[in-house]
PDB file of N, CA and C in Angstrom:
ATOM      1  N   UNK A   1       4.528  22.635 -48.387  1.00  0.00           N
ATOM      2  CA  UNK A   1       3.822  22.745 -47.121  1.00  0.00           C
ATOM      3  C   UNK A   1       3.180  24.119 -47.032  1.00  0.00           C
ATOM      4  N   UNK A   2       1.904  23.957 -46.440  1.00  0.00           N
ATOM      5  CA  UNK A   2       1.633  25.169 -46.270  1.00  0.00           C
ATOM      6  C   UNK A   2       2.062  26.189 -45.379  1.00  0.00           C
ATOM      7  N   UNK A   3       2.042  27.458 -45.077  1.00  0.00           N
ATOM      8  CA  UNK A   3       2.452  28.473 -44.107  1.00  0.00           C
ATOM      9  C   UNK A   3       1.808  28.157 -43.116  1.00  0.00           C
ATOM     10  N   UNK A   4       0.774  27.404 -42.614  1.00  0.00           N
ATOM     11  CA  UNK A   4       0.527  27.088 -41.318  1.00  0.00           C
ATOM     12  C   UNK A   4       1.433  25.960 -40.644  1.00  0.00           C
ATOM     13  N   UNK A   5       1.265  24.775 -41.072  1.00  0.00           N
ATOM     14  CA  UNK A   5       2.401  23.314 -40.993  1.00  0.00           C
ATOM     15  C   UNK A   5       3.927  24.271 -40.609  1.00  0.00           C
ATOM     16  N   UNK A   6       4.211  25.314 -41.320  1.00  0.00           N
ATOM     17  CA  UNK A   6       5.452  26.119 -41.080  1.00  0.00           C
ATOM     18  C   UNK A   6       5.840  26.115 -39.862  1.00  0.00           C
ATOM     19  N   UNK A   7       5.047  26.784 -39.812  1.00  0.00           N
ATOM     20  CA  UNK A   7       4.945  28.118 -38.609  1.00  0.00           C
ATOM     21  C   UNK A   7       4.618  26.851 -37.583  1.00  0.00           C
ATOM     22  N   UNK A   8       3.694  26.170 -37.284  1.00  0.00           N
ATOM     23  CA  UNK A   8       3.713  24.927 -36.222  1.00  0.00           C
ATOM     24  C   UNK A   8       4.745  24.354 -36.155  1.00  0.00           C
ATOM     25  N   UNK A   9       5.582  24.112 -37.013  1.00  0.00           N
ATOM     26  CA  UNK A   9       7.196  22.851 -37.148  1.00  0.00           C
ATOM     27  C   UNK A   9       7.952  23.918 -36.571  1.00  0.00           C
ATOM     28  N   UNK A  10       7.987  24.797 -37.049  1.00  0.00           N
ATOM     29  CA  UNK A  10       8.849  26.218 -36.122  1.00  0.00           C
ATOM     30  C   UNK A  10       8.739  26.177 -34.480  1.00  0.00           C
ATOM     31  N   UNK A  11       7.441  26.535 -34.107  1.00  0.00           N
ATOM     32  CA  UNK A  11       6.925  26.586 -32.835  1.00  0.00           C
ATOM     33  C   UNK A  11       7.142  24.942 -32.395  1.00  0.00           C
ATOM     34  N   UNK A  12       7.338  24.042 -32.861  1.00  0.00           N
ATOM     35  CA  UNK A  12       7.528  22.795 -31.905  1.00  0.00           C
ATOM     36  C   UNK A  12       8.534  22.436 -32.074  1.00  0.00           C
ATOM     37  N   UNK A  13       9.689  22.700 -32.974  1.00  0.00           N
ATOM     38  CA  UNK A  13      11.176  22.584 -33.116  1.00  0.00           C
ATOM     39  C   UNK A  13      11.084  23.671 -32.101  1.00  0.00           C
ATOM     40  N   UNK A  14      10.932  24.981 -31.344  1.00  0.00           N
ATOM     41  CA  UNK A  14      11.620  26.127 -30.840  1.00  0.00           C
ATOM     42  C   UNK A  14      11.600  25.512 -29.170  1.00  0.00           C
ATOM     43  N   UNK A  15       9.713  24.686 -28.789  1.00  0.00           N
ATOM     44  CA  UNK A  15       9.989  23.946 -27.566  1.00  0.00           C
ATOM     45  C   UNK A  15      10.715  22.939 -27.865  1.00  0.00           C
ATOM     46  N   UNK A  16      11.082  22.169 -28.431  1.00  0.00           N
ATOM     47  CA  UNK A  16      11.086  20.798 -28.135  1.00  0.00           C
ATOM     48  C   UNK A  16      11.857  20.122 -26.879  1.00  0.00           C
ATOM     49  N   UNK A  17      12.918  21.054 -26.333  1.00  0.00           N
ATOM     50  CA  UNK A  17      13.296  20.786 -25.295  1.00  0.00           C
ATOM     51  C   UNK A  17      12.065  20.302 -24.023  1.00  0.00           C
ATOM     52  N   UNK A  18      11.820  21.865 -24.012  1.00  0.00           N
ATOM     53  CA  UNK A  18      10.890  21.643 -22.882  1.00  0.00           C
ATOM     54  C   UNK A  18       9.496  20.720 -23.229  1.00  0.00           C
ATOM     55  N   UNK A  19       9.715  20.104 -24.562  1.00  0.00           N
ATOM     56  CA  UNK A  19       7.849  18.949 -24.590  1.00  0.00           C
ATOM     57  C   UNK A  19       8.983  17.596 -23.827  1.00  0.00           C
ATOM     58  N   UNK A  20      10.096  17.323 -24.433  1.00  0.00           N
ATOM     59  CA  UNK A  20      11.032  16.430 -24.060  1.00  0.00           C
ATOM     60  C   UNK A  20      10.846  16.127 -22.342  1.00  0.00           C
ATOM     61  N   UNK A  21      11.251  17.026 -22.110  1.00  0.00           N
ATOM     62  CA  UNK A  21      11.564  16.996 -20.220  1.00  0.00           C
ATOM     63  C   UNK A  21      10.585  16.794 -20.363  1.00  0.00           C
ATOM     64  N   UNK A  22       9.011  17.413 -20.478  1.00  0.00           N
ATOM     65  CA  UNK A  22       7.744  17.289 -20.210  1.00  0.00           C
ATOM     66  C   UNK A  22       7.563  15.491 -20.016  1.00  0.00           C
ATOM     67  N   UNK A  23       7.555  15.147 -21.436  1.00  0.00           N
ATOM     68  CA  UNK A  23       7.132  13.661 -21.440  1.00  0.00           C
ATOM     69  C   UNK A  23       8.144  12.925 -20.808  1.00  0.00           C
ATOM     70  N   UNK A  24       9.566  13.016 -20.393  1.00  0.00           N
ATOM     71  CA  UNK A  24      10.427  12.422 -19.414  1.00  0.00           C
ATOM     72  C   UNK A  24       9.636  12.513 -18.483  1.00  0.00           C
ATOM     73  N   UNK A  25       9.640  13.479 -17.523  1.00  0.00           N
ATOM     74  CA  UNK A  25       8.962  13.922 -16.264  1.00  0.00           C
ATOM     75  C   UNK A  25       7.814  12.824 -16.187  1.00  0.00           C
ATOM     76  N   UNK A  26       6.845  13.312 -16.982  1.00  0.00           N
ATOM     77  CA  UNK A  26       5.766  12.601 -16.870  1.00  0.00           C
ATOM     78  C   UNK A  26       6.007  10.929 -16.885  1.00  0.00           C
ATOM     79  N   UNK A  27       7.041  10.330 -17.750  1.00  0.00           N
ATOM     80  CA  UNK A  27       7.162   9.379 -17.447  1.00  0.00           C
ATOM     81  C   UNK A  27       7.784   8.665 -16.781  1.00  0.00           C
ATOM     82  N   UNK A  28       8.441   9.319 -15.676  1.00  0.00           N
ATOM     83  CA  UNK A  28       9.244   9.352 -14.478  1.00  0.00           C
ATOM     84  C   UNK A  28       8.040   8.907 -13.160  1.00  0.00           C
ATOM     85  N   UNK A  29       7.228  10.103 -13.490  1.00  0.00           N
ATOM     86  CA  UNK A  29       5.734  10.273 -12.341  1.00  0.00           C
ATOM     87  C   UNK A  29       4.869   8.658 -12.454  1.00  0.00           C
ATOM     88  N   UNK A  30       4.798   8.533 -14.140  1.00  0.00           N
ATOM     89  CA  UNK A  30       3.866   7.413 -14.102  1.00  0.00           C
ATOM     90  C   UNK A  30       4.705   6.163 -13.387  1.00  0.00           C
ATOM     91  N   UNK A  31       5.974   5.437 -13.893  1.00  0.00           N
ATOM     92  CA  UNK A  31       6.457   4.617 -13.353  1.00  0.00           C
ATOM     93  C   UNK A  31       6.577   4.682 -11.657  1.00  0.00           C
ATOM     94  N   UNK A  32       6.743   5.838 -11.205  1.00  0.00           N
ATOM     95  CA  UNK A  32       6.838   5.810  -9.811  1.00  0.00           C
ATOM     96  C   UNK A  32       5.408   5.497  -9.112  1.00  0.00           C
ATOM     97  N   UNK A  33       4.324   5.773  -9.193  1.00  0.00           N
ATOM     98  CA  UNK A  33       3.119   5.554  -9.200  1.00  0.00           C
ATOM     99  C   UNK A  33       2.763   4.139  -9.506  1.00  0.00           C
ATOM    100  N   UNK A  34       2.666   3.503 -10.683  1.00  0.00           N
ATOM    101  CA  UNK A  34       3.143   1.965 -11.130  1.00  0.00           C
ATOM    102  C   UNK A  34       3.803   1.576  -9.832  1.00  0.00           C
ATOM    103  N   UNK A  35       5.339   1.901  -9.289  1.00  0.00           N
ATOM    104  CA  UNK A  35       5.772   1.493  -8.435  1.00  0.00           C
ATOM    105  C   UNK A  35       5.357   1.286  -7.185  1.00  0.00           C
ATOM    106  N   UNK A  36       4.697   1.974  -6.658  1.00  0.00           N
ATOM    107  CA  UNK A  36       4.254   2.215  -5.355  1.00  0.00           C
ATOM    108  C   UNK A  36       2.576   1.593  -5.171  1.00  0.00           C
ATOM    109  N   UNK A  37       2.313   1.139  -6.391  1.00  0.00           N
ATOM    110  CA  UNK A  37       0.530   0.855  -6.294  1.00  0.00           C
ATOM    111  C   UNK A  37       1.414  -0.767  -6.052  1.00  0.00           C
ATOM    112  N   UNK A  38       2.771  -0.982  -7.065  1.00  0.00           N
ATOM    113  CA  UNK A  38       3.067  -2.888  -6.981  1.00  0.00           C
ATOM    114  C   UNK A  38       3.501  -3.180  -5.665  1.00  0.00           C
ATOM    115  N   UNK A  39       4.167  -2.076  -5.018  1.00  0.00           N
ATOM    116  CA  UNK A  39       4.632  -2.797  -3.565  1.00  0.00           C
ATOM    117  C   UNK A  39       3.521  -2.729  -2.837  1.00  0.00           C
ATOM    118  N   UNK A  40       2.423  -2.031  -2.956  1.00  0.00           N
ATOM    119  CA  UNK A  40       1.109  -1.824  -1.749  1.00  0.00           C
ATOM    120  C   UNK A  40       0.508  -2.993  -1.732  1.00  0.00           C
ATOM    121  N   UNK A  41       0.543  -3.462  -3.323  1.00  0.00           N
ATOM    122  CA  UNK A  41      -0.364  -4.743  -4.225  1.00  0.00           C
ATOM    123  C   UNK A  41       0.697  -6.068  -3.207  1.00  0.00           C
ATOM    124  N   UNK A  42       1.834  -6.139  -3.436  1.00  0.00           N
ATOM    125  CA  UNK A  42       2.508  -7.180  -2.720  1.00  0.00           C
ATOM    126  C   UNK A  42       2.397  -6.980  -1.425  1.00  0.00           C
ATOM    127  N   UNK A  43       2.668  -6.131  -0.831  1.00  0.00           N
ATOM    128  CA  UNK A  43       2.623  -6.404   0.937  1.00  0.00           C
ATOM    129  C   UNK A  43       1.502  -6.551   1.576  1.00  0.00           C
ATOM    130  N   UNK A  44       0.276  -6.078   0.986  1.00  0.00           N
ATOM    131  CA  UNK A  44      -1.099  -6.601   0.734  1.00  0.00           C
ATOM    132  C   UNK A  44      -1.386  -7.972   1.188  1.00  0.00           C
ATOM    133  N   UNK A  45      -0.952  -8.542  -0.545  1.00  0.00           N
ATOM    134  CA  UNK A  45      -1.118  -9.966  -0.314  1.00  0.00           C
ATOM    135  C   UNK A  45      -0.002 -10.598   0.503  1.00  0.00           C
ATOM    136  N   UNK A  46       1.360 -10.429   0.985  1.00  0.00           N
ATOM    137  CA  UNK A  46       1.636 -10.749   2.145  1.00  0.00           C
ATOM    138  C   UNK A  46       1.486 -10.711   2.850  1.00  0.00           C
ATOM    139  N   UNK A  47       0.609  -9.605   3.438  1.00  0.00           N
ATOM    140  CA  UNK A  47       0.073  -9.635   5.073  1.00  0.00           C
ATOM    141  C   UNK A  47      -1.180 -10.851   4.969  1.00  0.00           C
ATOM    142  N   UNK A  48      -1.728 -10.727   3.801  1.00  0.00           N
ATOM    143  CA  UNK A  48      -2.997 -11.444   4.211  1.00  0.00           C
ATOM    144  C   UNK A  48      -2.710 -13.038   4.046  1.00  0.00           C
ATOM    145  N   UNK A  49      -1.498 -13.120   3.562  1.00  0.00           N
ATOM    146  CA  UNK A  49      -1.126 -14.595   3.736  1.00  0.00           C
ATOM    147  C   UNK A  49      -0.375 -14.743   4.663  1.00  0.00           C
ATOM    148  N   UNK A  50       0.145 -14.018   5.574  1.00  0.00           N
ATOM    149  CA  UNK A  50       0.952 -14.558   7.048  1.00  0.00           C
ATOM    150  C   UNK A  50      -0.482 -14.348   8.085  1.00  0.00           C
ATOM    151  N   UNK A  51      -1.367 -13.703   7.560  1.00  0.00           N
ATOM    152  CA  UNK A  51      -2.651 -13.576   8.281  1.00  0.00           C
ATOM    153  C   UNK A  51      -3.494 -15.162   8.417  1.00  0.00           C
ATOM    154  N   UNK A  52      -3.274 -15.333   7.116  1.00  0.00           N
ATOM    155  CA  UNK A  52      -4.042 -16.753   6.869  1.00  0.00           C
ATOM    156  C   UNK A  52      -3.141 -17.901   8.052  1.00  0.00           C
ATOM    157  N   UNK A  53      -1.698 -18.116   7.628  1.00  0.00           N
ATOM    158  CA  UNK A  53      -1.030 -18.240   7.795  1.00  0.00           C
ATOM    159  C   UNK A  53      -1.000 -18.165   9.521  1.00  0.00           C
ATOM    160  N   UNK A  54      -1.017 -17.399  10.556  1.00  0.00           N
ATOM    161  CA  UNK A  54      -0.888 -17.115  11.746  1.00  0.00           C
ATOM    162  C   UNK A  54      -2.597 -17.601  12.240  1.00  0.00           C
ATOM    163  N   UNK A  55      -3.728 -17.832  11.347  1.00  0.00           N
ATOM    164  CA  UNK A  55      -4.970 -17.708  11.853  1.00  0.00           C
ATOM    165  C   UNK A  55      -4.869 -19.057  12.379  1.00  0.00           C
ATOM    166  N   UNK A  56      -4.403 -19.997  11.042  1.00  0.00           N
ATOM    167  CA  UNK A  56      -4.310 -21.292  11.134  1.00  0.00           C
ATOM    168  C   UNK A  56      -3.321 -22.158  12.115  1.00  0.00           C
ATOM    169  N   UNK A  57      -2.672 -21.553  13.021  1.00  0.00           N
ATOM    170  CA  UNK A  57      -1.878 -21.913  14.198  1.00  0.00           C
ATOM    171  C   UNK A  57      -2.515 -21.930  15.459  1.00  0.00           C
ATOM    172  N   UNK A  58      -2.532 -23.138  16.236  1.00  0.00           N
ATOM    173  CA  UNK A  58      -2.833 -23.372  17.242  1.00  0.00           C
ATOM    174  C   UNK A  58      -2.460 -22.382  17.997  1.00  0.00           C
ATOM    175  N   UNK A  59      -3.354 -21.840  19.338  1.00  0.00           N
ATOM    176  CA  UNK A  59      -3.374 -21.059  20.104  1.00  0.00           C
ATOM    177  C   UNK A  59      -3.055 -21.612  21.629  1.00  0.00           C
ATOM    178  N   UNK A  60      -1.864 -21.397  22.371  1.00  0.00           N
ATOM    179  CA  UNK A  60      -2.348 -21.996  23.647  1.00  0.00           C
ATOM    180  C   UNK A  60      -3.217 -21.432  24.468  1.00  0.00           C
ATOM    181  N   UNK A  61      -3.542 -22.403  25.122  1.00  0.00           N
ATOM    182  CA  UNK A  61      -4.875 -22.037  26.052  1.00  0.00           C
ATOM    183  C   UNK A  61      -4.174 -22.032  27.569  1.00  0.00           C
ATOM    184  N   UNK A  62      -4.460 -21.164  28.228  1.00  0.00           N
ATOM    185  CA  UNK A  62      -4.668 -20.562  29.475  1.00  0.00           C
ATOM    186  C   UNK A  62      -6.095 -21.328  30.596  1.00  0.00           C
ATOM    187  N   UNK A  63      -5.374 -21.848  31.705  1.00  0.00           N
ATOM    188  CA  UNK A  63      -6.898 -22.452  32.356  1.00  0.00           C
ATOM    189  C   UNK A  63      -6.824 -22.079  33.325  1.00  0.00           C
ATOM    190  N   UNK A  64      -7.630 -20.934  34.213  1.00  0.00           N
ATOM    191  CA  UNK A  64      -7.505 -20.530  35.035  1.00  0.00           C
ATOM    192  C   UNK A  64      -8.406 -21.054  36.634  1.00  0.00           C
ATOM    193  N   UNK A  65      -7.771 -21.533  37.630  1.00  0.00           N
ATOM    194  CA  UNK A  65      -8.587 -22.210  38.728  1.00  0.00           C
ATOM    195  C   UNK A  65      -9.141 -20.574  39.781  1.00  0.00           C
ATOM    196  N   UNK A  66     -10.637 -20.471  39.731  1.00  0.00           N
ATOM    197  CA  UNK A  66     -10.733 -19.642  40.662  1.00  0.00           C
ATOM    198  C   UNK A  66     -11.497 -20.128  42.015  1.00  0.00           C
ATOM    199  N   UNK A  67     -10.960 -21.313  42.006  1.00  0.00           N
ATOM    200  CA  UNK A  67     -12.298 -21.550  43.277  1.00  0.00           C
ATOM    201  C   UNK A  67     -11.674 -20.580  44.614  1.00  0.00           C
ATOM    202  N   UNK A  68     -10.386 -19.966  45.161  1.00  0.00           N
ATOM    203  CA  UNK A  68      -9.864 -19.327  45.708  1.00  0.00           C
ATOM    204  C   UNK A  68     -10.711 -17.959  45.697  1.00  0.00           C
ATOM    205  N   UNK A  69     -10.848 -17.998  44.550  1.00  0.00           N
ATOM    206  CA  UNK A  69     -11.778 -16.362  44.771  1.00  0.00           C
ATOM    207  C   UNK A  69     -13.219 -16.403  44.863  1.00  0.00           C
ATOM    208  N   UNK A  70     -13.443 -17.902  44.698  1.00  0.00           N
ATOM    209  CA  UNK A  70     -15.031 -17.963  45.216  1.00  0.00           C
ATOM    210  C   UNK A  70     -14.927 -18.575  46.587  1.00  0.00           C
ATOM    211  N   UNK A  71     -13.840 -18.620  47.147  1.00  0.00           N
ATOM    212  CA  UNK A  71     -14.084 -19.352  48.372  1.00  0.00           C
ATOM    213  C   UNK A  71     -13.879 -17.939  48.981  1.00  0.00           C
ATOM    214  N   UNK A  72     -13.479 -16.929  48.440  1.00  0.00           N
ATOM    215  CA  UNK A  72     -13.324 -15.557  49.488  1.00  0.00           C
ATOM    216  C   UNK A  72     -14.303 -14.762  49.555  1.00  0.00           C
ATOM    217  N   UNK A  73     -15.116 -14.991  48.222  1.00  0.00           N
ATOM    218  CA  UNK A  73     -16.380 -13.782  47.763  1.00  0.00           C
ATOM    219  C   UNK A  73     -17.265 -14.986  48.869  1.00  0.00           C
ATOM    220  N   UNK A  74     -17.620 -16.028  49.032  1.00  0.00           N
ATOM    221  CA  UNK A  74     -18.773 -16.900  49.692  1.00  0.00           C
ATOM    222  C   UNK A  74     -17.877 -16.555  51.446  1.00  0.00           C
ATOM    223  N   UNK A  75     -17.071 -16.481  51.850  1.00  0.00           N
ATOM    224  CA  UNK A  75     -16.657 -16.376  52.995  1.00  0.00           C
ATOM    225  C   UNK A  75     -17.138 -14.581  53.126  1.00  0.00           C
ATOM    226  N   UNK A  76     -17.109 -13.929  52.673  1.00  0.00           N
ATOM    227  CA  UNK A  76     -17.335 -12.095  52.523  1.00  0.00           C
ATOM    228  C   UNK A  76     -19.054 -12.276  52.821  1.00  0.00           C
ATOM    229  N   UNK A  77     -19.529 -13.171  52.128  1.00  0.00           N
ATOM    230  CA  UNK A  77     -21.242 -13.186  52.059  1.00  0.00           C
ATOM    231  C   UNK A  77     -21.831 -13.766  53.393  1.00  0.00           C
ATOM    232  N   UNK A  78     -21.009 -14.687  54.008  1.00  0.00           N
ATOM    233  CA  UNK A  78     -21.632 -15.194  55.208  1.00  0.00           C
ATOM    234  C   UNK A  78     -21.638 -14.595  56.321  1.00  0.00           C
TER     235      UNK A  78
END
C-alpha cells in the first residue's frame, strides 16, 4: 500500500467511533422523519375518508314557521 492509503486507514480507524455515531444518528433522524411523513400520510387519508364518509349522511332539516314575525313586522307598518 502506498503511504497515502496509510495514513487515510490511520485517520479513519482513529475516527471511526465518531463516523459510527455519525451514521447511527443520521439514521435515527431519517427513520424518524419516514415516521412522521407515514402518520401525516395516514391521518390524511383518514380524515378525508370520515370526510367522505360524514358528507354522505343525511342532514336533518330544520323548518322554520315565521308567519308570527310577519304578522308583527305588517302590524308595525300599518
Amino acid at each position: 500500500m502506498s503511504q497515502e492509503k496509510v495514513d487515510k486507514y490511520k485517520k479513519e480507524k482513529a475516527n471511526r467511533k465518531q463516523i459510527m455515531r455519525k451514521e447511527r444518528m443520521m439514521g435515527i433522524v431519517r427513520k424518524a422523519v419516514l415516521s412522521v411523513v407515514a402518520i401525516a400520510l395516514v391521518g390524511w387519508i383518514a380524515y378525508s375518508a370520515y370526510d367522505i364518509y360524514d358528507s354522505n349522511k343525511e342532514r336533518a332539516v330544520a323548518e322554520v314557521d315565521y308567519t308570527a314575525v310577519s304578522d308583527y313586522l305588517n302590524s308595525l307598518s300599518q
